[in-house]
Structure formats: structure tokens, C-alpha cells
Protein backbone atom coordinates (compact mmCIF):
# COMPACT_ATOMS: atom_id res chain seq x y z
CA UNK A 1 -47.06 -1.06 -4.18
CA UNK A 2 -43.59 -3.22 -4.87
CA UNK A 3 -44.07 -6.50 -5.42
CA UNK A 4 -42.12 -7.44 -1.88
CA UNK A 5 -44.56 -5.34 0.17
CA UNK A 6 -47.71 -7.33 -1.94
CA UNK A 7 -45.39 -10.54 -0.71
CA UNK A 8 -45.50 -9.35 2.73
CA UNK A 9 -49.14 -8.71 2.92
CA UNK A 10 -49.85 -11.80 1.03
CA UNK A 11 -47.78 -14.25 3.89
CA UNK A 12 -49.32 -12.58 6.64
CA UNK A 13 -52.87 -13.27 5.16
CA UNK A 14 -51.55 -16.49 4.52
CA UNK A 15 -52.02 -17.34 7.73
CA UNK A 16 -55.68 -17.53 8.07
CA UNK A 17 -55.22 -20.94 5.96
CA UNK A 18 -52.07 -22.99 7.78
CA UNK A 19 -52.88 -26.54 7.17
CA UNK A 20 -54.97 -28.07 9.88
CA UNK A 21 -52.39 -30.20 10.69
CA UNK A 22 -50.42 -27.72 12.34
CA UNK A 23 -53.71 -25.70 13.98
CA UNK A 24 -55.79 -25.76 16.72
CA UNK A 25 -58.82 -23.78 16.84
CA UNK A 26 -59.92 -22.17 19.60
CA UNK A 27 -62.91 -20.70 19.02
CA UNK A 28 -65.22 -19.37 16.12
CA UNK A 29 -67.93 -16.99 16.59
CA UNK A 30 -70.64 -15.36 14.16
CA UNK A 31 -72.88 -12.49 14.41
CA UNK A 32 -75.62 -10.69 12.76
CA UNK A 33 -76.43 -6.84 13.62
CA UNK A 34 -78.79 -4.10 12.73
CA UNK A 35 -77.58 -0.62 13.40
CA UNK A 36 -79.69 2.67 13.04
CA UNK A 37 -78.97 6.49 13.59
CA UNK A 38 -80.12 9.34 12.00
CA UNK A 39 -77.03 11.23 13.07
CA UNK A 40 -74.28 9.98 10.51
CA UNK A 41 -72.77 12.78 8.93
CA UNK A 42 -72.96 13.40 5.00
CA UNK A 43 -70.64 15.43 3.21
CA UNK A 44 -71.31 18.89 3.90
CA UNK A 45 -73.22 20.27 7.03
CA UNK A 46 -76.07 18.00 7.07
CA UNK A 47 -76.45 14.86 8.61
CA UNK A 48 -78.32 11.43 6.98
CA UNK A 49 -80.00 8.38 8.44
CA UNK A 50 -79.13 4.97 7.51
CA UNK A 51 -79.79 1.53 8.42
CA UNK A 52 -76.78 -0.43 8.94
CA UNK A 53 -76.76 -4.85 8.12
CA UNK A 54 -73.56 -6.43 9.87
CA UNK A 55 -72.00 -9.85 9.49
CA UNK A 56 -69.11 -10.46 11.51
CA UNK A 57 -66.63 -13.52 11.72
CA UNK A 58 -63.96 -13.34 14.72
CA UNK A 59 -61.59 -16.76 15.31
CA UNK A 60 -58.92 -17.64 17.96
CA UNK A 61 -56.21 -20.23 17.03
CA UNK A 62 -53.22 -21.19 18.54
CA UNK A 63 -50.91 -19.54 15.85
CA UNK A 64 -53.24 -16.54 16.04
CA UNK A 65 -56.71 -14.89 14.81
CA UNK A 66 -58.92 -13.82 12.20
CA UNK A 67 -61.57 -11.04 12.27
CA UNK A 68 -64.09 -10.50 9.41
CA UNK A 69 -67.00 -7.98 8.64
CA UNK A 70 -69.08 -6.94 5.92
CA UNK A 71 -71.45 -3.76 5.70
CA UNK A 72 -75.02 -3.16 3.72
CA UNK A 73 -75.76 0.09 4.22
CA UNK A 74 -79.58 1.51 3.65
CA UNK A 75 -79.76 5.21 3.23
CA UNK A 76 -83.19 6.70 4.10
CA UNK A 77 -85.01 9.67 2.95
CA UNK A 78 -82.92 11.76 0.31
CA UNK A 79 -80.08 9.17 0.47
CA UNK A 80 -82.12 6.08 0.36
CA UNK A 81 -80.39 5.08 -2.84
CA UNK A 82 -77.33 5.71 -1.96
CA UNK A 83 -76.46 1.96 -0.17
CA UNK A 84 -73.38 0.51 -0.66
CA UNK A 85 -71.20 -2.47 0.60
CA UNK A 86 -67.78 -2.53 2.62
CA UNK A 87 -66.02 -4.80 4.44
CA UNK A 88 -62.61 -5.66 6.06
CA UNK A 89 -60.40 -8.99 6.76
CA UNK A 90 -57.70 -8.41 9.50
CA UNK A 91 -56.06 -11.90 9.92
CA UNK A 92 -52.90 -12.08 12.76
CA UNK A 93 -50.40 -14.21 12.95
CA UNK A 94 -48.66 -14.76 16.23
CA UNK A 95 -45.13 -14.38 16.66
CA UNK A 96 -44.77 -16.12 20.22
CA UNK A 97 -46.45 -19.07 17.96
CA UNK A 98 -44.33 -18.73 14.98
CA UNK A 99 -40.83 -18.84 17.00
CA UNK A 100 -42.52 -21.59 19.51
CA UNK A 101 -41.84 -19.03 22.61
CA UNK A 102 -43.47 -17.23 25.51
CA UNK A 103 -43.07 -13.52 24.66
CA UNK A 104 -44.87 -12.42 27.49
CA UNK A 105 -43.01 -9.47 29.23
CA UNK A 106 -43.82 -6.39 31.85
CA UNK A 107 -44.97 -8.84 34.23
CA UNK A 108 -47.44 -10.37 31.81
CA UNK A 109 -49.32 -7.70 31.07
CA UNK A 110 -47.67 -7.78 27.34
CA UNK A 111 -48.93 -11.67 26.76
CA UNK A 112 -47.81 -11.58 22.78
CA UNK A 113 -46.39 -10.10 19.60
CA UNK A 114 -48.03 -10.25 15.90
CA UNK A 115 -47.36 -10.20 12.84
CA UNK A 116 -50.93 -8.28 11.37
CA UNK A 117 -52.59 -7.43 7.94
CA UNK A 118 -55.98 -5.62 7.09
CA UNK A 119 -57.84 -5.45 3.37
CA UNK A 120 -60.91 -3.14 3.12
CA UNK A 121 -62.66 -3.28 0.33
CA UNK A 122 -65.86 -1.29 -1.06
CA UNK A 123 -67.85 1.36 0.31
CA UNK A 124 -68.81 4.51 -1.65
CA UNK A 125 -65.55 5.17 -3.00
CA UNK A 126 -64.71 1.51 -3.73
CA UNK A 127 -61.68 1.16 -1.42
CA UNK A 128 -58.98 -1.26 -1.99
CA UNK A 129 -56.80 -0.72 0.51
CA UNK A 130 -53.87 -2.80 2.03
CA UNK A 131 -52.08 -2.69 5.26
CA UNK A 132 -49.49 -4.47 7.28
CA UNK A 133 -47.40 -4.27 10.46
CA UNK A 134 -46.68 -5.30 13.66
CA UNK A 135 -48.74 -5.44 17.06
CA UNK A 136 -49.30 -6.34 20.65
CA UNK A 137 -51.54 -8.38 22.26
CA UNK A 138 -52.26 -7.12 25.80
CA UNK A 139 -53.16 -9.23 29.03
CA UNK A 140 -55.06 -6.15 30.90
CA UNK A 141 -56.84 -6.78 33.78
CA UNK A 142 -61.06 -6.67 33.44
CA UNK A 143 -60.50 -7.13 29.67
CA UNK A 144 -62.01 -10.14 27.34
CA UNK A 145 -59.16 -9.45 24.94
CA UNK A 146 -57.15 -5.98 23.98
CA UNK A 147 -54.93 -5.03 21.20
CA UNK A 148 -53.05 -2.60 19.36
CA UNK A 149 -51.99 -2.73 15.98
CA UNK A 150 -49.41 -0.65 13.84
CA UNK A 151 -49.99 -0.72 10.28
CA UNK A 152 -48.10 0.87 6.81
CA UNK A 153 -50.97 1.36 4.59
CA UNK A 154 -51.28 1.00 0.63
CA UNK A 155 -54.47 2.64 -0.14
CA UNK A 156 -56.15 2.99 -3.29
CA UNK A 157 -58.29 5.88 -3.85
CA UNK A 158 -55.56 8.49 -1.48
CA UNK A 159 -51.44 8.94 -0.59
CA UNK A 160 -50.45 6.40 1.70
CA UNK A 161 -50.21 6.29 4.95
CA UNK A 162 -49.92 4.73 8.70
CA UNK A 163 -52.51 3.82 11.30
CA UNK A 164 -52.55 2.57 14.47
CA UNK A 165 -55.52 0.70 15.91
CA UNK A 166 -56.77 -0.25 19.44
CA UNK A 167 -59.85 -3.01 19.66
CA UNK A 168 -61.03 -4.13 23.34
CA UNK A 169 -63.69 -6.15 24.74
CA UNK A 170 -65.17 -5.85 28.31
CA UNK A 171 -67.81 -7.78 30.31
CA UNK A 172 -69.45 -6.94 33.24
CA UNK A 173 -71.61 -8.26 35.48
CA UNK A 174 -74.18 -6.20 38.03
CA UNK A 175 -76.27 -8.92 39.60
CA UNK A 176 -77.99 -10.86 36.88
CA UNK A 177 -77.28 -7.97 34.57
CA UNK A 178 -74.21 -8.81 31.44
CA UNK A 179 -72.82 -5.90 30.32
CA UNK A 180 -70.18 -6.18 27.36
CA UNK A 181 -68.21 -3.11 26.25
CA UNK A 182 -66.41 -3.63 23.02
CA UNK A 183 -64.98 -1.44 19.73
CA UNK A 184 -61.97 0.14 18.34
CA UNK A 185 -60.35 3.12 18.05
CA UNK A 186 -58.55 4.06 14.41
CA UNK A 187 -55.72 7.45 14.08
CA UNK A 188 -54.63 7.19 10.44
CA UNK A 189 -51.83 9.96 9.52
CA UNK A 190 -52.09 12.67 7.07
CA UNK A 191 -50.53 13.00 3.63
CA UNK A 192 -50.48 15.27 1.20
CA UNK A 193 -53.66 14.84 -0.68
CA UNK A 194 -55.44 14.02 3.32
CA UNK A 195 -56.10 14.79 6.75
CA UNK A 196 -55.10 12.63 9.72
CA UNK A 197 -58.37 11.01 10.97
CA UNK A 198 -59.67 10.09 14.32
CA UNK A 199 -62.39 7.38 14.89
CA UNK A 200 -63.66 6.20 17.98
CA UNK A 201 -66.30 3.59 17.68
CA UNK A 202 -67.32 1.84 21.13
CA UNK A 203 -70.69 -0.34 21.63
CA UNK A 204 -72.06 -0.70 24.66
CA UNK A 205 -74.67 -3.94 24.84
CA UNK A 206 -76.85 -5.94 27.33
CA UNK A 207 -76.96 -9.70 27.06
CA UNK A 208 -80.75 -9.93 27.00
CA UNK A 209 -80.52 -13.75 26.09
CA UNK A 210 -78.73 -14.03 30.06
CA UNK A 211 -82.50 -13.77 31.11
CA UNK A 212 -83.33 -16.13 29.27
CA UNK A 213 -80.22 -18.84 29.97
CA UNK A 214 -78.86 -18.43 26.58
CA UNK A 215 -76.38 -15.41 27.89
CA UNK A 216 -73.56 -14.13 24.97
CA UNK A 217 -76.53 -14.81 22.11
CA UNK A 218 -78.80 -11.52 21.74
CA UNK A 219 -77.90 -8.30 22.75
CA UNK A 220 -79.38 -5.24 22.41
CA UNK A 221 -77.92 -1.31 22.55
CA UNK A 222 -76.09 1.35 21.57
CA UNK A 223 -73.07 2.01 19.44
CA UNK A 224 -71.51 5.57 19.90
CA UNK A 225 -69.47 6.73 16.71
CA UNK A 226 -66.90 10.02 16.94
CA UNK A 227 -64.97 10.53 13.56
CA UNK A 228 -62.87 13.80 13.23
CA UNK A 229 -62.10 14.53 9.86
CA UNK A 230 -63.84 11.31 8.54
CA UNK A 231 -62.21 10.01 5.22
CA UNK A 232 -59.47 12.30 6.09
CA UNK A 233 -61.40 15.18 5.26
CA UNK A 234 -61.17 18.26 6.82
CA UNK A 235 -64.52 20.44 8.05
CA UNK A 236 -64.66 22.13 4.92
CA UNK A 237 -65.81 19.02 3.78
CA UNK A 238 -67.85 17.05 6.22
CA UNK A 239 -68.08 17.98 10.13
CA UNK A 240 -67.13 15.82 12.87
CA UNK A 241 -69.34 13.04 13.21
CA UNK A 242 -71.07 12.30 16.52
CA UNK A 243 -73.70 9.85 16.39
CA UNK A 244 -75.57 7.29 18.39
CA UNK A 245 -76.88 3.87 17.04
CA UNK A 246 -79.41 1.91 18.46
CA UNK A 247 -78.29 -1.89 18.24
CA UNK A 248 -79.23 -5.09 17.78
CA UNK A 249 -76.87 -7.87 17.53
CA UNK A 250 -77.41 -12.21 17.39
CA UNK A 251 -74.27 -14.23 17.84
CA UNK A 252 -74.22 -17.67 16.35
């Protein structure tokens, strides 16, 4: 990686700390989740169960947002020593907030532009990846908040290459029933030493704490995970992945 691209990632994550003085915070939220499936696929044919630990950090500010996760994975049975950590910081910086203009366009249903950045780090290869490019923040009808991303990636451990990225959040309400449906969807490109990759990772959750008038606290439900050639490995390798997680998650 040149030292201008490092330069380029580095401003863009730069953002996450502008001085107070010239932010204003919209909103911070933190959660806690526990994720289990016995479907996740190992290398090979076979498949492994793990318990998944999740701390999460999303932010809103007037010159843009921050996102933040970490993973503790707990293998079980044959792989119950094989836990390991990863997480990922995906800071934004507006551009509609950086020029000081509305750059809202197709009737509003484009309602910004961004400047974006992602580091991963860990896992069971020990990632240290980099990305940056540019993306769109969407005003679509029904939607909390939806996004697309277009990233150059620097990664460590394979060739480079690009990926594009979609995250959404839903709610929905039937009667005194909260509904949110939330995730991402990854497509990373192929190179020569990789496959192109497909991951589509959507939760669907009920706000149990609503019955109990503290609604957007607990949730419980499932997370549905579909991962062609995960790692960007082909099925020689490791098969699709198709598994459900039962989910619990505490916001705070």
C-alpha cells in the first residue's frame, strides 16, 4: 500500500475524532449479543457449531457516522478450541457536511454522499485489512437508515480487491408487536490468488422489551447467514454456507 492511499484511509478515519467544537452528536447506541448455530460451515464438507459474543458501537453526527463491532467466537465440540477474535471500524464522513451543502437529488430519495473507510482486524487468519471509497446514503421509504458503500481494498493475508456493501434497517409494527429487520449484504471481487464472495447476513428481531415499556432494549431472534465462496474460497474448499442463528441482543 503507497503511502498516499495509507494518507487517504488515515483522513477518512480521521473523522471519527473532529474536535467537538465543530460536532454535534446525534445519537450513540451500544449493544451486546449472543449468537448460536450449529450450521456454520468449516472448511471442507462439514459444518461446526459456535457460540458467537457481539459488541457493537453505531453513532450519528452531523458530519457523519461511526459503526464498530467486535467478535468472540466459542467453537463447540471438535472446534471448541478453535475461538478467535475479529472486529471491524467503518467510520463515514459526509460530503454534503464537508462542502456545507444539500446533496440530496432524485427527488430525495439520494439524501447524501460519503466519503467511507473500513479496518478489519483478527479472526483466524489475523486479517489486517484496509479499505476506502465512496458511498450513498439513501432516503428509502419504510427504512430506519440504508446505505451503500464502494470500497478499494488493501488486504493483508490475499490480492487486493473491491467490494461493495449494502446495510439497512427496518421497523415494523403489527399491533403491539416491533419488528426490526436489519443487516448487510457484502460482494467482494475476485483476484488472482481468490474467488469473488457473496455474503448476505440479515437479522430479523422482536422488541420483547416493547411489552414491557422499555421498546428498542432486548430483542430476541434469528440471524440468517448465506456466504458463497466464503473467504473467497471456492467449493473445493468450503461449501456455501447457509445457516440460522438464534439471537439475543441488549441495546444500551
Amino acid at each position: 500500500m503507497s503511502t498516499m492511499q495509507k494518507t487517504l484511509i488515515a483522513a477518512c478515519m480521521a473523522a471519527a475524532f473532529v474536535p467537538a467544537a465543530h460536532a454535534e452528536k446525534y445519537f450513540s447506541d451500544s449493544s451486546l449479543s449472543i449468537l448460536y448455530s450449529d450450521d456454520y460451515q468449516a472448511f471442507g464438507p462439514g459444518k461446526r457449531s459456535d457460540t458467537y459474543f457481539t459488541f457493537e458501537n453505531a453513532t450519528g453526527h452531523n458530519w457523519g457516522s461511526t459503526f464498530f463491532f467486535f467478535d468472540r467466537n466459542q467453537g463447540h465440540g471438535k472446534n471448541a478450541d478453535s475461538d478467535d477474535l475479529y472486529g471491524e471500524f467503518a467510520p463515514d464522513l459526509s460530503l454534503g457536511w464537508l462542502t456545507d451543502s444539500d446533496l440530496s437529488m432524485a427527488g430525495g430519495l439520494i439524501k447524501d454522499f460519503t466519503l467511507s473507510a473500513q479496518y478489519e482486524n483478527g479472526g483466524g487468519t489475523d486479517v489486517n485489512n484496509f479499505m476506502v471509497g465512496p458511498g450513498i446514503v439513501w432516503n428509502m421509504p419504510g427504512f430506519q437508515y440504508f446505505k451503500t458503500n464502494f470500497y478499494r481494498v488493501w488486504n493483508s493475508e490475499t490480492d487486493d480487491d473491491y467490494q461493495t456493501t449494502v446495510v439497512w434497517g427496518m421497523p415494523m409494527e403489527f399491533g403491539p408487536n416491533r419488528i426490526l429487520f436489519d443487516g448487510y449484504i457484502d460482494w467482494s471481487s475476485a483476484a488472482d490468488d481468490h474467488k469473488s464472495d457473496f455474503h448476505f447476513n440479515p437479522q430479523l428481531k422482536l422488541d420483547i422489551g416493547n411489552y414491557f415499556n422499555a421498546p428498542k432494549v432486548l430483542y430476541a431472534g434469528i440471524e440468517y447467514s448465506y456466504w458463497n465462496n466464503k473467504y473467497g474460497l471456492n467449493d473445493d474448499v468450503m461449501d456455501t454456507e447457509s445457516a440460522v442463528s438464534a439471537l439475543v441482543k441488549w441495546h444500551f
